[in-house]
Each structure stands twice: as C-alpha cells, then as structure tokens.
N, C-alpha and C. Protein backbone atom coordinates (compact mmCIF):
# COMPACT_ATOMS: atom_id res chain seq x y z
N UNK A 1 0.83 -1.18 0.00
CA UNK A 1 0.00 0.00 0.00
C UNK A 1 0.88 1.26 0.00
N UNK A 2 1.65 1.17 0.83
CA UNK A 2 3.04 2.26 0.22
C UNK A 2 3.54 2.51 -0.32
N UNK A 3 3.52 1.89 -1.60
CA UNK A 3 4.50 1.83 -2.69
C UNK A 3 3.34 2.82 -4.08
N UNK A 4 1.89 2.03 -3.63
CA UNK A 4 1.17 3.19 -4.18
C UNK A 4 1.20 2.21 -6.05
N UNK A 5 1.50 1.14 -5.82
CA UNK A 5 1.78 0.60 -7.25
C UNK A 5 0.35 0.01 -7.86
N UNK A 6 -0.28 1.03 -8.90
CA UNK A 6 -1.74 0.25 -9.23
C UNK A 6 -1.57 -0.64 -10.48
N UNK A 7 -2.46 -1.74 -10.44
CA UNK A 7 -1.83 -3.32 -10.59
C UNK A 7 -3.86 -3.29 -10.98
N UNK A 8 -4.01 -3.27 -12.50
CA UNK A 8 -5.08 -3.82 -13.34
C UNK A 8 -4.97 -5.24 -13.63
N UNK A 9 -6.21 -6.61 -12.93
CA UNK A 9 -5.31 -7.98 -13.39
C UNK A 9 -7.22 -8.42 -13.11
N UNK A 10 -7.11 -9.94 -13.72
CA UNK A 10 -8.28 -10.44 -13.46
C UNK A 10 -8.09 -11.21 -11.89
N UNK A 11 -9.87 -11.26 -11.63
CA UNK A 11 -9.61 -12.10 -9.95
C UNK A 11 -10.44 -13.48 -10.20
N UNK A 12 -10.44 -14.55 -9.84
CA UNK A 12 -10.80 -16.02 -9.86
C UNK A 12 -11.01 -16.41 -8.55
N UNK A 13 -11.68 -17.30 -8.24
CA UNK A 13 -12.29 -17.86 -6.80
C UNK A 13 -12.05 -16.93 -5.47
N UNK A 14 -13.14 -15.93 -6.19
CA UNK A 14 -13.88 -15.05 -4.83
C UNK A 14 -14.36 -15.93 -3.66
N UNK A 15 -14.34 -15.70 -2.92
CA UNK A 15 -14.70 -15.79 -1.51
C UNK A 15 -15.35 -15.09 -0.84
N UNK A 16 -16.01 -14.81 0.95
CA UNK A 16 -16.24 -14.09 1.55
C UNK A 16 -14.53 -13.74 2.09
N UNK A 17 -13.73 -14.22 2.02
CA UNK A 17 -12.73 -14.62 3.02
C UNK A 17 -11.55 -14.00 2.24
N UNK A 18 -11.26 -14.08 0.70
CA UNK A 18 -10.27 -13.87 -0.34
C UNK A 18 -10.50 -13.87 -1.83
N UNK A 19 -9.58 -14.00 -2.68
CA UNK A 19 -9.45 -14.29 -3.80
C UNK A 19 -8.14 -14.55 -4.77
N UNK A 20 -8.07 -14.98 -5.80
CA UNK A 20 -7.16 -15.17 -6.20
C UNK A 20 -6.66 -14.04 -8.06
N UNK A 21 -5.65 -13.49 -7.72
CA UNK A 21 -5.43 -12.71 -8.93
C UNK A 21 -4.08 -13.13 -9.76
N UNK A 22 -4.59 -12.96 -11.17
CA UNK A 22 -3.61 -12.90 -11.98
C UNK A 22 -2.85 -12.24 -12.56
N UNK A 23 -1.65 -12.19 -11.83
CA UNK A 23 -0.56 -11.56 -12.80
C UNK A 23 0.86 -11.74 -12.51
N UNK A 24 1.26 -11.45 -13.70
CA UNK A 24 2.93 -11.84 -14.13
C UNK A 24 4.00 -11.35 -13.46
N UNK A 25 3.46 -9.92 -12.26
CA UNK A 25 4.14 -9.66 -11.03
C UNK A 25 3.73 -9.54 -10.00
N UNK A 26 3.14 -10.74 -9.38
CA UNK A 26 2.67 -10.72 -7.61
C UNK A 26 3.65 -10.18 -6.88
N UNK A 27 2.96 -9.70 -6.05
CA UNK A 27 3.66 -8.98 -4.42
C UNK A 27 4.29 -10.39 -3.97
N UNK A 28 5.06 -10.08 -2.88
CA UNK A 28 5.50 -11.18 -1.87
C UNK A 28 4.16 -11.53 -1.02
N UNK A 29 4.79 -12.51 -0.02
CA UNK A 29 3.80 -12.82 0.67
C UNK A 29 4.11 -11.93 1.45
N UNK A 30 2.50 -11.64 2.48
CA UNK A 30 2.77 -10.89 3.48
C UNK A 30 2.31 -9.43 3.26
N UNK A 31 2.72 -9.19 1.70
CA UNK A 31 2.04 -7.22 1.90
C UNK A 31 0.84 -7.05 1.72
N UNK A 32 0.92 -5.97 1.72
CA UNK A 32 -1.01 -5.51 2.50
C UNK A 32 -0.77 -4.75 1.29
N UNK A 33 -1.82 -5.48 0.94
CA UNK A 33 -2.73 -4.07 -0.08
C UNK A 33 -4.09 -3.72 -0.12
N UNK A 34 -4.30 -3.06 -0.82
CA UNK A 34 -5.72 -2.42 -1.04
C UNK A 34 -6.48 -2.93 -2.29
N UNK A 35 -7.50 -3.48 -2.29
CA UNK A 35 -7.73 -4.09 -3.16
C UNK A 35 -9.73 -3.65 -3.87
N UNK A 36 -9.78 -3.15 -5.13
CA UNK A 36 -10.94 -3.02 -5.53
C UNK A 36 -11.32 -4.15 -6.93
N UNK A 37 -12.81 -4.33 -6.52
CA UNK A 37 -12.85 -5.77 -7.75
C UNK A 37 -14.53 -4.62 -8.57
N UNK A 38 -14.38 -4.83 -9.53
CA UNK A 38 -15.79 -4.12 -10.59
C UNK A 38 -16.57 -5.33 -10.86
N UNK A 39 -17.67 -5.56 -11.01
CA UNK A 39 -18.21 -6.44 -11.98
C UNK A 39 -19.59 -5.81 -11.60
N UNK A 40 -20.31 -5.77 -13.25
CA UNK A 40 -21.58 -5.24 -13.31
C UNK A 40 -22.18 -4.27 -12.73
N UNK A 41 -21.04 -3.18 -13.11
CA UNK A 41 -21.90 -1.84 -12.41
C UNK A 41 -21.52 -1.71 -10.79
N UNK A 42 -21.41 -2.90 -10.11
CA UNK A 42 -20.69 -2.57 -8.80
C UNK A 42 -19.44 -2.65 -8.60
N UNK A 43 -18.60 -2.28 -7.53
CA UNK A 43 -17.72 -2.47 -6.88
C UNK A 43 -17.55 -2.74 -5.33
N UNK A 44 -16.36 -3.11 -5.24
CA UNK A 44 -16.40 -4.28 -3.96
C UNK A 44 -15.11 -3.27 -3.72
N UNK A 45 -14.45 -2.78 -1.92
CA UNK A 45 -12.93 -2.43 -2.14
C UNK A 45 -13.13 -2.75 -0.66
N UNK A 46 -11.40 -3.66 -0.49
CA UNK A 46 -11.30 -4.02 0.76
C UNK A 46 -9.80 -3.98 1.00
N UNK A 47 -9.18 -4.04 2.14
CA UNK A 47 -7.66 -4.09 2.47
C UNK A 47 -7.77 -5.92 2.95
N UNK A 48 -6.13 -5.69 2.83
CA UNK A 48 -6.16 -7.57 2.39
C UNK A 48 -4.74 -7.47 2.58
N UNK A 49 -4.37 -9.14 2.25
CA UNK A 49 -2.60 -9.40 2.28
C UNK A 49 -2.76 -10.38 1.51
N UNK A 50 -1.59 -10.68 1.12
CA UNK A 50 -1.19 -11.54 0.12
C UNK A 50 -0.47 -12.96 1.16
N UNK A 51 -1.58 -13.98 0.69
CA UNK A 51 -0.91 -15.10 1.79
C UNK A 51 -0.29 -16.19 0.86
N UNK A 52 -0.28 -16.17 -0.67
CA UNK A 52 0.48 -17.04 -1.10
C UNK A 52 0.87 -16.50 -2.65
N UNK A 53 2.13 -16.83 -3.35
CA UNK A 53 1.92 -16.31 -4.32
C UNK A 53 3.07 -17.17 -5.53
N UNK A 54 2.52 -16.95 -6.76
CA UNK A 54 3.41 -18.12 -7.65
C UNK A 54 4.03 -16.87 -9.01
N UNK A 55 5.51 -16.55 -8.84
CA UNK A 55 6.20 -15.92 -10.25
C UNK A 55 5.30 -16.18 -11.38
N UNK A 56 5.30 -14.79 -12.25
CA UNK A 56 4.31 -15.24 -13.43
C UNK A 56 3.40 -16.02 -13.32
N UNK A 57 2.56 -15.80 -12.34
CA UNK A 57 1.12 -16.49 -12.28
C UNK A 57 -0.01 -15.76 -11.80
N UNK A 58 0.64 -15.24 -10.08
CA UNK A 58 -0.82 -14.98 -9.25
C UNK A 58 -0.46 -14.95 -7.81
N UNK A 59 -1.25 -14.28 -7.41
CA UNK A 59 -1.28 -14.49 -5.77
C UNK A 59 -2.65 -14.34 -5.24
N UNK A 60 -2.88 -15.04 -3.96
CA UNK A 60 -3.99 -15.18 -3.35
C UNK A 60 -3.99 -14.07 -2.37
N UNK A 61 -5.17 -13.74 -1.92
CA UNK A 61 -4.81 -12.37 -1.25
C UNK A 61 -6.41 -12.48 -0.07
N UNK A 62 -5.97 -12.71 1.35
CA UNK A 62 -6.70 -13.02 2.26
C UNK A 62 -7.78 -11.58 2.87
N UNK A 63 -8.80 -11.22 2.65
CA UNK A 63 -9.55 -9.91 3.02
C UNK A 63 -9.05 -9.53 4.47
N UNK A 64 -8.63 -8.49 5.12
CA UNK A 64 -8.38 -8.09 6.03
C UNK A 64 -9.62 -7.76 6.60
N UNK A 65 -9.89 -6.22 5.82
CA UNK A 65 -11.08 -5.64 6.09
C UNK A 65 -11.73 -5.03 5.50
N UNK A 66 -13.39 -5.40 5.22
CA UNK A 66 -13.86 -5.03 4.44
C UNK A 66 -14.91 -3.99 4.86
N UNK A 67 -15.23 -2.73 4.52
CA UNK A 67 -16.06 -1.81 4.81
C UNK A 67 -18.18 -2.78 4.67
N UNK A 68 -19.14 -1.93 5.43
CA UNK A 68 -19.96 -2.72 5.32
C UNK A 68 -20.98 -2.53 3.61
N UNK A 69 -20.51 -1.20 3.06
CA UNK A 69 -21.28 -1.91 2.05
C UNK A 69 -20.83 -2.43 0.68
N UNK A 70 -19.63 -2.45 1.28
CA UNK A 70 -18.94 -3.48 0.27
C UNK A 70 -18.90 -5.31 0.66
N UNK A 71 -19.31 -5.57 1.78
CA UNK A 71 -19.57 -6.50 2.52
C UNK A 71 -20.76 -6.67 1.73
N UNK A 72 -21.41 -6.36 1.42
CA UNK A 72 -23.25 -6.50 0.95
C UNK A 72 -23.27 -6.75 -0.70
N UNK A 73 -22.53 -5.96 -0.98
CA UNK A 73 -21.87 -6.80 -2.44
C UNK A 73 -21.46 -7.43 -2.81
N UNK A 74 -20.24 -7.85 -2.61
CA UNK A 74 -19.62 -9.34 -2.01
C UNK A 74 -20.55 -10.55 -2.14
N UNK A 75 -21.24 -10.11 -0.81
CA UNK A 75 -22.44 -11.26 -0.49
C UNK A 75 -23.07 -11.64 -1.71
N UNK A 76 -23.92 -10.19 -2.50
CA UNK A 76 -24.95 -10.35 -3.19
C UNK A 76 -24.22 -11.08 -4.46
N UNK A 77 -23.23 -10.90 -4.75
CA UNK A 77 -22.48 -11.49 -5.99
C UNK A 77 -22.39 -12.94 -5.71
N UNK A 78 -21.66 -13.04 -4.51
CA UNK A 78 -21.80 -14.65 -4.31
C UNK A 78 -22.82 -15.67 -4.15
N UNK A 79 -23.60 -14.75 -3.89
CA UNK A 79 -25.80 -15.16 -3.92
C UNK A 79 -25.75 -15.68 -4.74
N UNK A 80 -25.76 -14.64 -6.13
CA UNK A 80 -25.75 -14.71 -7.59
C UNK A 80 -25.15 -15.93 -8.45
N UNK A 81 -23.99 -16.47 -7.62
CA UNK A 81 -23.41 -17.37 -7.91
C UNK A 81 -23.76 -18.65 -7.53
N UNK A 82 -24.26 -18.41 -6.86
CA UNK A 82 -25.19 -20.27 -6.25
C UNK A 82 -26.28 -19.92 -6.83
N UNK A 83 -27.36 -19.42 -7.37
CA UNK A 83 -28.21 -19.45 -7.81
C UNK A 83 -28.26 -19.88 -9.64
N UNK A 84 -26.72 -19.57 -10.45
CA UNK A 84 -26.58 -20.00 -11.62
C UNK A 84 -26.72 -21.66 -11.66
C-alpha cells in the first residue's frame, strides 16, 4: 500500500474470506494491499494481504477488512453465484 503501485489484473475464486489474482508480477507474501474488484456496475474495495503467491502467475490475497457496504456486495455477488 506504500508503494502506491496500481496493478489492473483479473480475480478467480472469490470468496467471503479472499481471492485469487492474476498476474505476471505478484507482491511477496505478506504485503497488504488495497484491493478493488468491478463487476456489473458494482464495486467491492477491501484491504487484504497476500498469503500465497506463484512468479508469473498470481497471488492469493486473504480480506483483512472489508467496509460494510462493500460487505453487501460481495455477499450479493456470491448469492448470484449459487443461484446459476
């Protein structure tokens, strides 16, 4: 979050808990970032860390803390997703 480095990448197996992003320069494990996800008109933004991560691939990134009405989005997306 200090470094201030903004990082456009796709995200894969959302969670309430995390997610996983792709790209060809993950953080280490361990840093905290700030993290915003778009889909359909909403947005989701939460602080988080990076708890695992693979060179040229991706890192997983564990939600720290998420504000509440981004909490409600989250949810409603993942609703959305058991209901397909």
């Amino acid at each position: 979050m200090r470094s201030e480095r903004l990082l456009t990448a796709r995200t894969i197996n959302l969670s309430l808990f995390g997610c996983y992003v792709y790209t060809s320069s993950p953080f280490p494990e361990d840093t905290k970032v700030s993290l915003r996800i778009s889909h359909g008109g909403a947005g989701f933004a939460a602080f988080g860390k990076v708890v695992h991560f693979k060179p040229n691939s991706g890192m997983g990134i564990a939600f720290a803390e998420i504000e509440p009405p981004s909490q409600a989005i989250l949810e409603k997306w993942l609703a959305s997703l058991r209901t397909e």
